[in-house]
Protein backbone atom coordinates (compact mmCIF):
# COMPACT_ATOMS: atom_id res chain seq x y z
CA UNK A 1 45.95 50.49 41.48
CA UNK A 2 42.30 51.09 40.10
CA UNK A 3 39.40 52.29 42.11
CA UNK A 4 35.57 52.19 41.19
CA UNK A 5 35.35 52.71 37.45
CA UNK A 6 32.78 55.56 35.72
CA UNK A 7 30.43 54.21 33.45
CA UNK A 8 29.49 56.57 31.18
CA UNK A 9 25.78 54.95 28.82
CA UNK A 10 24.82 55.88 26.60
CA UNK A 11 26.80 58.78 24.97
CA UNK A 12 25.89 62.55 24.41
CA UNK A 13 24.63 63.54 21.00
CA UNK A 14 26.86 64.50 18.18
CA UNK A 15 29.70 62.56 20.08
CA UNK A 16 31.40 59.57 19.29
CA UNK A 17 33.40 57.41 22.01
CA UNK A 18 36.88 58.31 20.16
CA UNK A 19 36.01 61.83 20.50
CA UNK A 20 34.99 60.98 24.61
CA UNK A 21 38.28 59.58 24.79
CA UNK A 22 40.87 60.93 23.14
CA UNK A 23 39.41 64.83 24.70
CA UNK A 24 39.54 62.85 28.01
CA UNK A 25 43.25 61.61 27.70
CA UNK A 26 44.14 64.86 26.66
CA UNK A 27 42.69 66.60 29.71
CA UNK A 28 44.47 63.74 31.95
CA UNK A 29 47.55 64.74 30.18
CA UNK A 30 47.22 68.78 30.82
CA UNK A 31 46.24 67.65 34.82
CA UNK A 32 42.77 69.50 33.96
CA UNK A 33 41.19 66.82 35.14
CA UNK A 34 43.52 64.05 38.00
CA UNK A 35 42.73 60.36 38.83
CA UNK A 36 41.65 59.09 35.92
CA UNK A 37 43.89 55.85 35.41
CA UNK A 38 42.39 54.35 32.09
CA UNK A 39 39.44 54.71 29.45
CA UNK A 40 37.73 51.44 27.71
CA UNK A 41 35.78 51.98 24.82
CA UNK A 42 33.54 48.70 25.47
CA UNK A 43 30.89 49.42 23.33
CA UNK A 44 29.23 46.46 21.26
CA UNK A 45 26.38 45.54 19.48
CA UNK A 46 23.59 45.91 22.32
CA UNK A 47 24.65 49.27 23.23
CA UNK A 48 27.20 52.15 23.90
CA UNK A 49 29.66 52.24 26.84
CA UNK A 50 32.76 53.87 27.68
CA UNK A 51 34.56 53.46 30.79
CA UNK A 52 36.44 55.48 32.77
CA UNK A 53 38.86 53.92 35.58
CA UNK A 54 39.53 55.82 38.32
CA UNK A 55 43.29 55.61 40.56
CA UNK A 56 42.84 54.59 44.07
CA UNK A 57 42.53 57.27 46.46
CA UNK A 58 40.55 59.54 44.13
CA UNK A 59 36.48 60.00 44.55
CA UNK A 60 34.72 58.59 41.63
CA UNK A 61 32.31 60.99 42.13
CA UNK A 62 34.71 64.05 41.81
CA UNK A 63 36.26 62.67 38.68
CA UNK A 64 32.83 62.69 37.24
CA UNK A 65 31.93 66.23 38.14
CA UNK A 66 35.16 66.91 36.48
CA UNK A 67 34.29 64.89 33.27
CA UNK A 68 31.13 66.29 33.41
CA UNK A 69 32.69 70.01 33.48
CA UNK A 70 35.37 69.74 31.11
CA UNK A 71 33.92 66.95 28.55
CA UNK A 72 31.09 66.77 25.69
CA UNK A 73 29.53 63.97 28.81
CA UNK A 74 26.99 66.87 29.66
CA UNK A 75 26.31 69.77 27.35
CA UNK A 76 23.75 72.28 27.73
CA UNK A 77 21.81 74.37 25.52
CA UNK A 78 19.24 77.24 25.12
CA UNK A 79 15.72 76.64 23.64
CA UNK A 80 13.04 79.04 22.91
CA UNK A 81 10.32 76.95 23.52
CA UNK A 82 7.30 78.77 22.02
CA UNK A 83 4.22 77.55 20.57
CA UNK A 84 0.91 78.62 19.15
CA UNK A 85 -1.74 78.24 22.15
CA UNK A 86 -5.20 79.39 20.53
CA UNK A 87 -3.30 81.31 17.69
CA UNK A 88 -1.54 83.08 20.00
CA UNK A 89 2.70 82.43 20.40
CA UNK A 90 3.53 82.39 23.80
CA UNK A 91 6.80 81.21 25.75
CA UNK A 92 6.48 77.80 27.20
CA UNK A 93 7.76 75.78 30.03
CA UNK A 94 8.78 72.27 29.34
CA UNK A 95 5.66 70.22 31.39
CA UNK A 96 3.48 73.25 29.34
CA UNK A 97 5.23 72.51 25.87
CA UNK A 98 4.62 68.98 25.94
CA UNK A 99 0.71 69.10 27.14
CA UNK A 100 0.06 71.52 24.38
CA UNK A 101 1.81 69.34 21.86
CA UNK A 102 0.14 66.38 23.28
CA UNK A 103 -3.25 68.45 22.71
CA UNK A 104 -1.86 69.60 18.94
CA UNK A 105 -1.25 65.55 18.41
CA UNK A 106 -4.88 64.24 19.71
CA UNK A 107 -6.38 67.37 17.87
CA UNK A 108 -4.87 65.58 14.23
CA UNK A 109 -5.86 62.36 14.98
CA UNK A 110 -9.51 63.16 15.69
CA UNK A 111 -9.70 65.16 12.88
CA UNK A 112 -8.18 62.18 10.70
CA UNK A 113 -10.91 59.90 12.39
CA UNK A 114 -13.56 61.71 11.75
CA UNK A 115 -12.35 62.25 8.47
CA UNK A 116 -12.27 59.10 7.81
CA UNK A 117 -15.32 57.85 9.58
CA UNK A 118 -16.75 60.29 7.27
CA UNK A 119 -15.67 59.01 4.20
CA UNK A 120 -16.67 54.95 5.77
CA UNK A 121 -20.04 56.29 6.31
CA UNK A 122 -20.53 57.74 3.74
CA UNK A 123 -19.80 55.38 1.45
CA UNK A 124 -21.84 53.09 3.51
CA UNK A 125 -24.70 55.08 3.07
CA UNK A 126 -24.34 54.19 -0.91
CA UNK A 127 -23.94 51.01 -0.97
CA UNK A 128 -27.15 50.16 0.87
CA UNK A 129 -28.93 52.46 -1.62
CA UNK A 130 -27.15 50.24 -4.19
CA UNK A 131 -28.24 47.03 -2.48
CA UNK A 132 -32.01 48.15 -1.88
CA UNK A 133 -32.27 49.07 -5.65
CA UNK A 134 -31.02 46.43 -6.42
CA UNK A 135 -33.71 44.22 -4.65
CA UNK A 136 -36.16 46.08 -6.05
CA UNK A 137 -34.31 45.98 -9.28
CA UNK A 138 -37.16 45.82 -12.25
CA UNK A 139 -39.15 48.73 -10.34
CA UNK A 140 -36.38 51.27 -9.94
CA UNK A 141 -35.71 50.38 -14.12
CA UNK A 142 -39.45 51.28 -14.77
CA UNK A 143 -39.37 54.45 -12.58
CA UNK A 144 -36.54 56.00 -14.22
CA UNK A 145 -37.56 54.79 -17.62
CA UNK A 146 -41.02 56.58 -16.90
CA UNK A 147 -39.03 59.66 -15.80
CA UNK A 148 -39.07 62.78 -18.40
CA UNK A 149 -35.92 63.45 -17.15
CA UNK A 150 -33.12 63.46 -14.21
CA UNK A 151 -34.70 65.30 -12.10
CA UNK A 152 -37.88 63.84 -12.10
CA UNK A 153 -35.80 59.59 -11.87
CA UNK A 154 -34.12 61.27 -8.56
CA UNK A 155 -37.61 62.31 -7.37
CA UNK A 156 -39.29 59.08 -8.14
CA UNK A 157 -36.45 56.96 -6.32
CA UNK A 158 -36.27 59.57 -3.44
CA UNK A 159 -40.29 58.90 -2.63
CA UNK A 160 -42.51 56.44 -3.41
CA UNK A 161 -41.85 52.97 -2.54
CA UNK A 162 -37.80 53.68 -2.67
CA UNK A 163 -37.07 55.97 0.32
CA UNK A 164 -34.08 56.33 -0.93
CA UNK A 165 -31.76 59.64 0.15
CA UNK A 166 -30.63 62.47 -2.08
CA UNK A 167 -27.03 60.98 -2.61
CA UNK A 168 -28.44 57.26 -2.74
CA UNK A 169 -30.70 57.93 -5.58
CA UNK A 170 -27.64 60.24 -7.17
CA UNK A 171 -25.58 57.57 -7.62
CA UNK A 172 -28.09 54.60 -8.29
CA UNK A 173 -28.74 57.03 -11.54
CA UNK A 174 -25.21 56.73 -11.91
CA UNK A 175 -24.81 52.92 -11.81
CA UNK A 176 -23.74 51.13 -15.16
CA UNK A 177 -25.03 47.80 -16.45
CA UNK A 178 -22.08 45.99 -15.18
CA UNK A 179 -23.15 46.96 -11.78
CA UNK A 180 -26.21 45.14 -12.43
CA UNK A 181 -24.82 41.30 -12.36
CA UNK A 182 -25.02 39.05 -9.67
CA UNK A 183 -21.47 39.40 -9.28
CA UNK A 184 -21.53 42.48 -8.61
CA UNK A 185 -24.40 42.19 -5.73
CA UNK A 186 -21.97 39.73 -4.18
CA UNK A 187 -19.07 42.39 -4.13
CA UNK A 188 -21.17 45.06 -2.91
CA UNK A 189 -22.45 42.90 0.63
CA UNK A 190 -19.02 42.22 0.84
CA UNK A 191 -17.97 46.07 1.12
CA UNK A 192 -21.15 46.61 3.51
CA UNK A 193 -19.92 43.70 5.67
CA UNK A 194 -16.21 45.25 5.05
CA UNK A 195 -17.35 48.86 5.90
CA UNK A 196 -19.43 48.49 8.89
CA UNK A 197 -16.53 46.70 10.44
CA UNK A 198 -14.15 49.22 10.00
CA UNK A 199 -16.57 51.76 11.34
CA UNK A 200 -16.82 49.73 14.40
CA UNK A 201 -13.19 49.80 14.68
CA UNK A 202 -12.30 53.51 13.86
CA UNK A 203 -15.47 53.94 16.57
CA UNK A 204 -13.66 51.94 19.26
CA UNK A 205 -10.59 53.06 18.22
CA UNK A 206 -11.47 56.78 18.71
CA UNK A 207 -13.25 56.16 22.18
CA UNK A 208 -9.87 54.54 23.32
CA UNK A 209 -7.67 57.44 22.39
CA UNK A 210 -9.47 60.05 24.21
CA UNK A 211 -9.90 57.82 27.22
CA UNK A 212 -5.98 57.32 27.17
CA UNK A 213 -5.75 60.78 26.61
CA UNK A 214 -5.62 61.88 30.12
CA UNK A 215 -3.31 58.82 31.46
CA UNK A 216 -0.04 60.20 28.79
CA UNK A 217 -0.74 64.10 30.20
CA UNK A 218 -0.29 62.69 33.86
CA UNK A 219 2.40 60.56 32.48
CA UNK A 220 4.45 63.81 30.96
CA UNK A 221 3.71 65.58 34.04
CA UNK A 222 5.59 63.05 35.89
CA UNK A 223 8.53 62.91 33.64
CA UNK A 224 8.94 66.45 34.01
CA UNK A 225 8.49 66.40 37.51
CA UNK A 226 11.64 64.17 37.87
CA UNK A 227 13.40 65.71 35.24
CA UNK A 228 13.51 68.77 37.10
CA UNK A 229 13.99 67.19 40.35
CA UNK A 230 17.35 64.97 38.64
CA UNK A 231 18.50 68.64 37.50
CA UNK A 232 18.12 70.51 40.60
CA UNK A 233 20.43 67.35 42.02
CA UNK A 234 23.23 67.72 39.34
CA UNK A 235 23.31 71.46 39.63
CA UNK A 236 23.77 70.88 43.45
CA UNK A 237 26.63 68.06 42.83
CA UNK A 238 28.23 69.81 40.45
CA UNK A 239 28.34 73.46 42.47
């Protein structure tokens, strides 16, 4: 007769359910491990499950702790958990290890942000030099054509009636004829428009990662806080 079967989901790492089950029936068969009466491999497409049944009169329980001990079910291993804190290696404990990676991982995405919001701006920053030249397009033609040289076109679109900035006036030098069509107007208010929305977003976006920031370090606490409380409770089962 069969007693309360052990339902081992999902499997260990780096161990398949023939492996479970065959190193199971072979431990059954050198009475390592008694009252084990059957193992089903019932595994299927939404998941992994082997079962072990267990004879009547035998603790489920104690044929686990068995499985546990003699079985790939539970392994253990060493790891030298150290990181760089401040440029500085130092030996970690697990709730440590995972703040400090969490800081490492909110560290490269604000750096990509700003890197980015950088670039967004930037570019920004030229197109409305474009635009406002544009506007204004036979004066900006007669101040650089009055220009003696570079220098003195940068100046004249820098001051004056221009305003514009050192980079704006850099690149409306650089602007081709082709630039000059009303097509091309149309295409640059479309990248403003474009630009200053994605700015918004990578603001937002920013503003909402470092608010979160502080809810996934209390959630990590937590899950080592029962992690170590679930091992304490196996180490006491199993001693």
């Amino acid at each position: 007769m069969l007693n309360h079967p052990v339902d081992r989901s999902p499997q260990p790492p780096a161990t398949t359910q023939a492996e479970l089950a065959a190193k199971i029936a072979e431990l059954v068969e050198a009475k390592t491990i008694e009252g084990v009466a059957d193992v089903r491999d019932e595994s299927d497409r939404t998941g992994v499950r082997l079962v072990v049944e267990v004879k009547r009169g035998f603790e489920a329980r104690v044929v686990l702790n068995q499985l546990l001990k003699h079985t790939r079910l539970q392994i253990r291993f060493s790891c030298n958990m150290v990181a760089l804190v401040d440029g500085v290696p130092q030996t970690l404990d697990l709730k440590a290890f995972l703040q400090h990676f969490l800081d490492f991982r909110v560290g490269v995405v604000e750096r990509r942000a700003r890197h980015t919001l950088g670039k967004a701006r930037a570019r920004l920053h030229l197109v409305e030099g474009f635009l406002a030249a544009l506007e204004d397009l036979e004066a900006v033609v007669q101040a650089i054509r009055a220009a003696p040289d570079a220098a003195a076109a940068r100046a004249a679109l820098r001051g004056g009636r221009f305003k514009l900035s050192e980079a704006q006036a850099e690149g409306v030098l650089g602007l081709t004829l082709r630039r000059l069509t009303g097509l091309e107007v149309g295409k640059l208010t479309d990248e403003k428009a474009q630009l200053t929305a994605s700015i918004q977003q990578l603001e937002v976006g920013r503003a909402a990662y470092t608010s979160d920031f502080d809810w996934r370090v209390w959630r990590v606490s937590r899950v080592c806080m029962v992690a170590s409380i679930l091992a304490a409770q196996l180490a006491a089962t199993m001693s």
